[in-house]
N, C-alpha and C. Protein backbone atom coordinates (compact mmCIF):
# COMPACT_ATOMS: atom_id res chain seq x y z
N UNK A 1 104.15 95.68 89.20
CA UNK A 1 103.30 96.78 88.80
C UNK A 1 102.96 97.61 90.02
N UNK A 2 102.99 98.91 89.82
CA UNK A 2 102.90 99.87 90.64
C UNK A 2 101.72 99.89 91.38
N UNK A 3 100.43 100.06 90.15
CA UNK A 3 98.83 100.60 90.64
C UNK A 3 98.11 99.61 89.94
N UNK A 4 97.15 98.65 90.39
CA UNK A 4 95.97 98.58 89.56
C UNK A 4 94.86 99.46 89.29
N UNK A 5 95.29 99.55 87.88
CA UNK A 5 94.30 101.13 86.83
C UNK A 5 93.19 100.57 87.02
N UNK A 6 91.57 101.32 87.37
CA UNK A 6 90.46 100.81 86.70
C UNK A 6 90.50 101.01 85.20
N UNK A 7 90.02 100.43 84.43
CA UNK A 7 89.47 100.56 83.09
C UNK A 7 89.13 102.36 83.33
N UNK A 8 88.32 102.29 83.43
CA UNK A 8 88.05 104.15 83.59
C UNK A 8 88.54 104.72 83.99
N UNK A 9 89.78 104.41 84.63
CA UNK A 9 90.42 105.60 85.03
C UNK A 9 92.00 105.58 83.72
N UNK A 10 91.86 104.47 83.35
CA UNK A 10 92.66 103.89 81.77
C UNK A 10 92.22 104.83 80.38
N UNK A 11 91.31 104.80 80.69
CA UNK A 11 90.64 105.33 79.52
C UNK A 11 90.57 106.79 79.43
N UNK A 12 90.54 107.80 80.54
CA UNK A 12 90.56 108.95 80.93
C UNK A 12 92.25 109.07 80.72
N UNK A 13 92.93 108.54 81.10
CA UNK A 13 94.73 108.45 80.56
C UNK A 13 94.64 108.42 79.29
N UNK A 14 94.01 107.82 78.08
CA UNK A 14 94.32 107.41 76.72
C UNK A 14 93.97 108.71 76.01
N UNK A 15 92.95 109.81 76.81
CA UNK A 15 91.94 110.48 76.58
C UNK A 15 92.60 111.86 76.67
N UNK A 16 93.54 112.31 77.46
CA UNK A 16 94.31 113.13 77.71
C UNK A 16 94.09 113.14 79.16
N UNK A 17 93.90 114.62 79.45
CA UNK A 17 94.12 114.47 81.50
C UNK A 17 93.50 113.32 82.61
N UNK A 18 94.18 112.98 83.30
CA UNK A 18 93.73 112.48 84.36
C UNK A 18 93.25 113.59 85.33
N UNK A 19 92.26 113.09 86.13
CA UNK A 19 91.74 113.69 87.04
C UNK A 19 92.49 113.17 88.56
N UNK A 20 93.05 114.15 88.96
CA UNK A 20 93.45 113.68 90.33
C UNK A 20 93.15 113.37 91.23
N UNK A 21 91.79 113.69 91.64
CA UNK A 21 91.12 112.44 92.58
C UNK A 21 90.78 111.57 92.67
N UNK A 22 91.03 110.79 90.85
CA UNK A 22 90.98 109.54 90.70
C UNK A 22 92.00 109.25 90.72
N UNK A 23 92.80 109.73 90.32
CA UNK A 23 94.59 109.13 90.39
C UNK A 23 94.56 109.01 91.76
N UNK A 24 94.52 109.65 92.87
CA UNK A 24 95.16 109.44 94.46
C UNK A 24 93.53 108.57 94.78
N UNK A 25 93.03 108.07 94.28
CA UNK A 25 92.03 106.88 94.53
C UNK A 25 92.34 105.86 94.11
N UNK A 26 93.05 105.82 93.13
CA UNK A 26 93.86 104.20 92.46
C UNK A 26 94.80 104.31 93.32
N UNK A 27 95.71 105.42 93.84
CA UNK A 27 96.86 105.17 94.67
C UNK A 27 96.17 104.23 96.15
N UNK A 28 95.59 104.98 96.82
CA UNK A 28 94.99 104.05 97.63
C UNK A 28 94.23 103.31 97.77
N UNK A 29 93.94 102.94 96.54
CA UNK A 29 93.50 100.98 96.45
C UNK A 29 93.93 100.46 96.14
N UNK A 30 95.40 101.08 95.27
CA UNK A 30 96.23 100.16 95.11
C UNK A 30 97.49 99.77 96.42
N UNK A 31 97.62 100.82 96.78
CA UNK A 31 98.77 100.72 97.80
C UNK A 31 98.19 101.48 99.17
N UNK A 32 97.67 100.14 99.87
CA UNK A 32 96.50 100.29 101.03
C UNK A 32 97.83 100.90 102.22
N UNK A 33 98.81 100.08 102.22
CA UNK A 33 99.84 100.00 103.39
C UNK A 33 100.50 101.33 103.46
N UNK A 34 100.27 102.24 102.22
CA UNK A 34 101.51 103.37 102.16
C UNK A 34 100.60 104.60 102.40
N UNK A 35 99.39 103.76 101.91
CA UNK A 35 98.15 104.83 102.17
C UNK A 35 98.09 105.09 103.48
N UNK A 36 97.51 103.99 104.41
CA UNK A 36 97.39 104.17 105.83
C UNK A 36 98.89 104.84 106.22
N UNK A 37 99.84 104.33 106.15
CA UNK A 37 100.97 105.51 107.05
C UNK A 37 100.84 106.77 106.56
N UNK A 38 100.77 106.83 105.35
CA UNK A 38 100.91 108.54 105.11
C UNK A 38 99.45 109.08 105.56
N UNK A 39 98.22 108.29 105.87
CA UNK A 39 97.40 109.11 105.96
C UNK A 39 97.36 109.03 107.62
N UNK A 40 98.14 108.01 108.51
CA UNK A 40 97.58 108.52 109.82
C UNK A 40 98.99 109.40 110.35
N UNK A 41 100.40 109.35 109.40
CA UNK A 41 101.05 111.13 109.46
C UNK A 41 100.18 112.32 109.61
N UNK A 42 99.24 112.19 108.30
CA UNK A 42 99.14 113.28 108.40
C UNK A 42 98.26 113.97 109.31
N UNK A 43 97.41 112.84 109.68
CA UNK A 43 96.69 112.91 111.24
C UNK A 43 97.06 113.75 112.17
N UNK A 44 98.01 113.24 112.32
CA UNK A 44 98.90 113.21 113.58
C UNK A 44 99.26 114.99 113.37
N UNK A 45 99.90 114.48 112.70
CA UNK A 45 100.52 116.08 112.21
C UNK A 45 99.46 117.20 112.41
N UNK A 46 98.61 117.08 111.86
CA UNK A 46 97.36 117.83 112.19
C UNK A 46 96.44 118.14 113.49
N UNK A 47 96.69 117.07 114.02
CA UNK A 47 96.40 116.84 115.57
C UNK A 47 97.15 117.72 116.77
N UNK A 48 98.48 117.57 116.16
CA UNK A 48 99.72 117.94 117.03
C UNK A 48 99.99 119.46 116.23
N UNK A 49 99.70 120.08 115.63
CA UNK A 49 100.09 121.08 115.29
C UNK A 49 101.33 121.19 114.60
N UNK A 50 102.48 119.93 114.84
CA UNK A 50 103.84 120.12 114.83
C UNK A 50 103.96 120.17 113.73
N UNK A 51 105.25 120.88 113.08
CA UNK A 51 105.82 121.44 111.67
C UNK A 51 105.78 119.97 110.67
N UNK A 52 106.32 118.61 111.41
CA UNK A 52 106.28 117.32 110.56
C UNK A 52 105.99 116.07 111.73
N UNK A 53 105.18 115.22 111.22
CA UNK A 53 105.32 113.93 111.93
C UNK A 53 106.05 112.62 111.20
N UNK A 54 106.77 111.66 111.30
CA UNK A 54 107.73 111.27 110.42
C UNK A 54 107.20 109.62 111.12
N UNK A 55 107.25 108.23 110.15
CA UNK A 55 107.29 106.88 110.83
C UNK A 55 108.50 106.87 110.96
N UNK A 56 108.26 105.96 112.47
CA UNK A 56 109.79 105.40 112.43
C UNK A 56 109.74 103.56 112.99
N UNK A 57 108.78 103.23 112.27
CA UNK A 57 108.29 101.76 112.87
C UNK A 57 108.59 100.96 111.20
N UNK A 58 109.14 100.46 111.13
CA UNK A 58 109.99 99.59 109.54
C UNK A 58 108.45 98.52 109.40
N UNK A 59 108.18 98.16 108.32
CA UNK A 59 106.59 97.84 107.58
C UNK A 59 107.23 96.22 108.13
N UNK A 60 106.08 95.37 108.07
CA UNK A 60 105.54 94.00 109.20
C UNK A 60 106.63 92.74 107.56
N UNK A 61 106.91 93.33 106.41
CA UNK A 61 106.68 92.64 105.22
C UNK A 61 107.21 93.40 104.15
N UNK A 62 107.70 92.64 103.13
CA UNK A 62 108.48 93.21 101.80
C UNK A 62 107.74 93.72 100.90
N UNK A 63 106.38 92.96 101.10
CA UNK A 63 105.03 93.85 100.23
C UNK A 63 104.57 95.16 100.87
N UNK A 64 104.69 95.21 102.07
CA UNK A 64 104.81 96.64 102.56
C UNK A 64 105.36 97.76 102.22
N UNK A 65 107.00 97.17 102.71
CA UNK A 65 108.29 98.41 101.90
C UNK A 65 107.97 98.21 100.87
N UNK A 66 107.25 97.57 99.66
CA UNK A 66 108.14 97.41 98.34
C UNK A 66 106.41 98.75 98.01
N UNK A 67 105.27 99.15 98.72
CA UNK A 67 104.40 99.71 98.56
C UNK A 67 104.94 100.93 98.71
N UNK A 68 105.62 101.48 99.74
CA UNK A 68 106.23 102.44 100.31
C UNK A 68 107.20 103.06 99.26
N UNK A 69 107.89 102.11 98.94
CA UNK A 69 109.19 102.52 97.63
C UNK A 69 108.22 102.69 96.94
N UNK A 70 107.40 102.35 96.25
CA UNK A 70 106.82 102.80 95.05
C UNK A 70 106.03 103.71 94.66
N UNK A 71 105.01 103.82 95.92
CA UNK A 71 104.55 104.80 96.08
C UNK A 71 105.46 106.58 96.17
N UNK A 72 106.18 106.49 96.83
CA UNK A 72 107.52 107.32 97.40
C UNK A 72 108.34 107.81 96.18
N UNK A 73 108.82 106.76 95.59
CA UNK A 73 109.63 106.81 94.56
C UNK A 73 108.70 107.79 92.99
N UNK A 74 107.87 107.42 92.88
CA UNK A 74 107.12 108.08 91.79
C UNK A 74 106.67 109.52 92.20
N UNK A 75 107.09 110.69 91.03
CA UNK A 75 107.06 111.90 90.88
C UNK A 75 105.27 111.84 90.81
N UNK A 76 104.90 111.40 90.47
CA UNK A 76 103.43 111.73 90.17
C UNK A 76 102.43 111.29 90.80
N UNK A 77 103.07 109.74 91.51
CA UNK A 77 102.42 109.84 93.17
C UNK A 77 102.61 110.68 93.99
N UNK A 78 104.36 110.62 94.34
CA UNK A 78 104.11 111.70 95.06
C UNK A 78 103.04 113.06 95.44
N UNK A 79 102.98 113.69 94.10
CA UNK A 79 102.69 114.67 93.88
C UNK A 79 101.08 115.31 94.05
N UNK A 80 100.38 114.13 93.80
CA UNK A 80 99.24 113.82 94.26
C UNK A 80 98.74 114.20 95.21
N UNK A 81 100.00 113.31 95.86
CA UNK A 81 99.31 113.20 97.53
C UNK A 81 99.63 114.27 98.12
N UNK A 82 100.60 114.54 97.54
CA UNK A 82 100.83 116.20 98.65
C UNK A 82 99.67 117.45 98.23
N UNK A 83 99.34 116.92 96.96
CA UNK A 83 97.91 117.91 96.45
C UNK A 83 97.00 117.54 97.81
N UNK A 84 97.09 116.19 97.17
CA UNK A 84 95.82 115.62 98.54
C UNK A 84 95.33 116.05 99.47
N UNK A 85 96.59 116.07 100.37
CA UNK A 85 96.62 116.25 102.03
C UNK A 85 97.31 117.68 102.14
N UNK A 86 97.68 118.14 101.56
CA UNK A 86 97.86 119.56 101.68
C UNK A 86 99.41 119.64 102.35
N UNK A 87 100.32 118.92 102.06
CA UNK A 87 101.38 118.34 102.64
C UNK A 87 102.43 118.48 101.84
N UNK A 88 103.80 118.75 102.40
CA UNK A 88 105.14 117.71 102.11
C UNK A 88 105.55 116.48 102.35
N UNK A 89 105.68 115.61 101.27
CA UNK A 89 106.54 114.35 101.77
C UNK A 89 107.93 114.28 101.88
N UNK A 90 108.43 113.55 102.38
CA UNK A 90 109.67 112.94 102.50
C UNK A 90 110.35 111.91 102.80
N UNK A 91 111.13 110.99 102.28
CA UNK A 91 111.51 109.86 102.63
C UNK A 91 113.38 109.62 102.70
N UNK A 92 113.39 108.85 104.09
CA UNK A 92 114.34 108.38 104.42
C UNK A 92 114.47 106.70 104.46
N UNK A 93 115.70 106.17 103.89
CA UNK A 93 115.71 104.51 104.17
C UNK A 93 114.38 103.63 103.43
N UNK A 94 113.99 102.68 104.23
CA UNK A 94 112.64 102.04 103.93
C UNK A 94 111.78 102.18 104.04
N UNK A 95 111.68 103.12 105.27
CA UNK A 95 109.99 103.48 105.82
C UNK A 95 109.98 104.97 106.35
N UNK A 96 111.20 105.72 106.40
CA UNK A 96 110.95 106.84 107.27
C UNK A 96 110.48 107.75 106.36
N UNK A 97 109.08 108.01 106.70
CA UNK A 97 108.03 108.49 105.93
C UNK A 97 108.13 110.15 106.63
N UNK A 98 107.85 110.79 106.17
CA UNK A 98 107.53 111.90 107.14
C UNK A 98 106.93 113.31 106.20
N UNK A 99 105.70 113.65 106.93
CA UNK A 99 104.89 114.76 106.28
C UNK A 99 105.06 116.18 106.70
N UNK A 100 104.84 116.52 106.36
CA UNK A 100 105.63 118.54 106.68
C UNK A 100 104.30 119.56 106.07
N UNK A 101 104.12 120.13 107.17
CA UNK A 101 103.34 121.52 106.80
C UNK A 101 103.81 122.10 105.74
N UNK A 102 103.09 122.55 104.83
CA UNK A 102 103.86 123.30 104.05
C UNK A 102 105.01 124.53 103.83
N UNK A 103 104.44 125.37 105.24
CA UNK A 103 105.16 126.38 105.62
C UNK A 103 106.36 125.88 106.82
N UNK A 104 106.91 124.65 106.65
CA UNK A 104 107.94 123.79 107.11
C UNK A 104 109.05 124.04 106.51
N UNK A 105 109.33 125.02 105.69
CA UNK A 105 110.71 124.97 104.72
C UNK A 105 112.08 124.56 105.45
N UNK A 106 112.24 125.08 106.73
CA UNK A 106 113.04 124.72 107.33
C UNK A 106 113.62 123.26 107.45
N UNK A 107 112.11 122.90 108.35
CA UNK A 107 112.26 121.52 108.82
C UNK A 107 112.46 120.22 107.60
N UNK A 108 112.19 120.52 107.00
CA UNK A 108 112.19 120.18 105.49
C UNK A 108 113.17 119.67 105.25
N UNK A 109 114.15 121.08 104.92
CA UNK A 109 115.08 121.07 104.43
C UNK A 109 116.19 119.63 105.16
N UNK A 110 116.23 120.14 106.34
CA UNK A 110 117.05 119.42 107.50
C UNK A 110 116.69 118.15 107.39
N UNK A 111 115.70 117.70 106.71
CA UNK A 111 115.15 116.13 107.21
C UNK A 111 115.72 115.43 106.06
N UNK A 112 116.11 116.36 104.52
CA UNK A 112 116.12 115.66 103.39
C UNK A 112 117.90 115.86 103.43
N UNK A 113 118.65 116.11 104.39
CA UNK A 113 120.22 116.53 104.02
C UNK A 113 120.74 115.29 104.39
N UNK A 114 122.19 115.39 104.06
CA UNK A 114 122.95 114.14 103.68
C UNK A 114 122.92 113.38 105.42
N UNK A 115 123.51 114.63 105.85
CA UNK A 115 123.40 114.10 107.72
C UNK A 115 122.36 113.67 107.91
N UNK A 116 121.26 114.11 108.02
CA UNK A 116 120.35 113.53 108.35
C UNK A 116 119.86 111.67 107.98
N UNK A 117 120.44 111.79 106.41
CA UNK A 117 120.05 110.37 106.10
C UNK A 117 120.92 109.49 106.85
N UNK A 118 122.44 110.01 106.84
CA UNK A 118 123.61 109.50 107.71
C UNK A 118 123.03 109.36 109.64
N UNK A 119 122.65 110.05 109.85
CA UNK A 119 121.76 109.80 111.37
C UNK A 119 121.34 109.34 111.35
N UNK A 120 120.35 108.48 110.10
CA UNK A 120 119.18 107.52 110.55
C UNK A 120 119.25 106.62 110.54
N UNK A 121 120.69 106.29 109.92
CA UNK A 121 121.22 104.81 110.28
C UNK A 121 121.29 103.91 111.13
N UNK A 122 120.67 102.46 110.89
CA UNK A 122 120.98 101.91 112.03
C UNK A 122 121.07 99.90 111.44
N UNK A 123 121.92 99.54 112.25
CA UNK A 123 122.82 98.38 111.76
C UNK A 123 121.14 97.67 111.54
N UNK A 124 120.18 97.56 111.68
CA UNK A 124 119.17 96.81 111.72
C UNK A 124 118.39 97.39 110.22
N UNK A 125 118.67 98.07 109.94
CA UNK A 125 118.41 98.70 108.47
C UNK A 125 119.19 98.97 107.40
N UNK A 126 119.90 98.07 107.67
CA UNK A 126 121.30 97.86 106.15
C UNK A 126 120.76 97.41 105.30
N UNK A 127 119.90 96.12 105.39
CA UNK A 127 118.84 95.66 104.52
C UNK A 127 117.38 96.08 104.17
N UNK A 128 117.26 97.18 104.20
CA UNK A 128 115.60 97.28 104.25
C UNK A 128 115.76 98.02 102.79
């Protein structure tokens, strides 16, 4: 299972709209590990001015990546969070997380192309 729902935030689903600051509040209580990287990206990113800050440190544990994939993988997490933080996501491999200014179109682009995923290869991440 992806998220543990509160009851109230269950019931607001049965009800018609969810509210999105409760949705990206179940995201990060449910998925503490994917929370903290994407939220000290976007730190960073913010800190540094730079167009994207990206992880490149592979998670300690399989409950980690398997937070990361899931989080990552879902259109409506995603989507959230980039409401959230005012951000682009993007993902490469297992962990290469990486957040983008919005007005990043460029950098963006380049990070999500075939080369690029082909560059980030590395024999220590065949399995992740």
């Amino acid at each position: 299972m992806s998220l543990t729902v509160p009851a109230e935030l269950l019931g607001q689903a049965r009800g018609g709209e969810v509210d999105d600051e409760a949705f990206v509040a179940c995201v990060r209580d449910s998925l503490p590990y994917a929370w903290a990287v994407i939220s000290e990206l976007v730190e960073r990113r913010g800190r540094t001015g730079a167009e994207f800050a990206d992880n490149q440190v592979p998670p300690t544990d399989e409950a980690a990546r398997g937070q990361l994939l899931r989080c990552l993988a879902s259109d409506a997490m995603r989507g959230a969070l980039e409401r959230h933080f005012g951000v682009r996501l993007a993902f490469q491999n297992c962990h290469r997380v990486a957040v983008f200014h919005p007005s990043a179109a460029a950098a963006h682009a380049e990070f999500v192309t075939p080369r690029a995923q082909i560059l980030n290869q590395r024999p220590d991440l065949v399995d992740c």
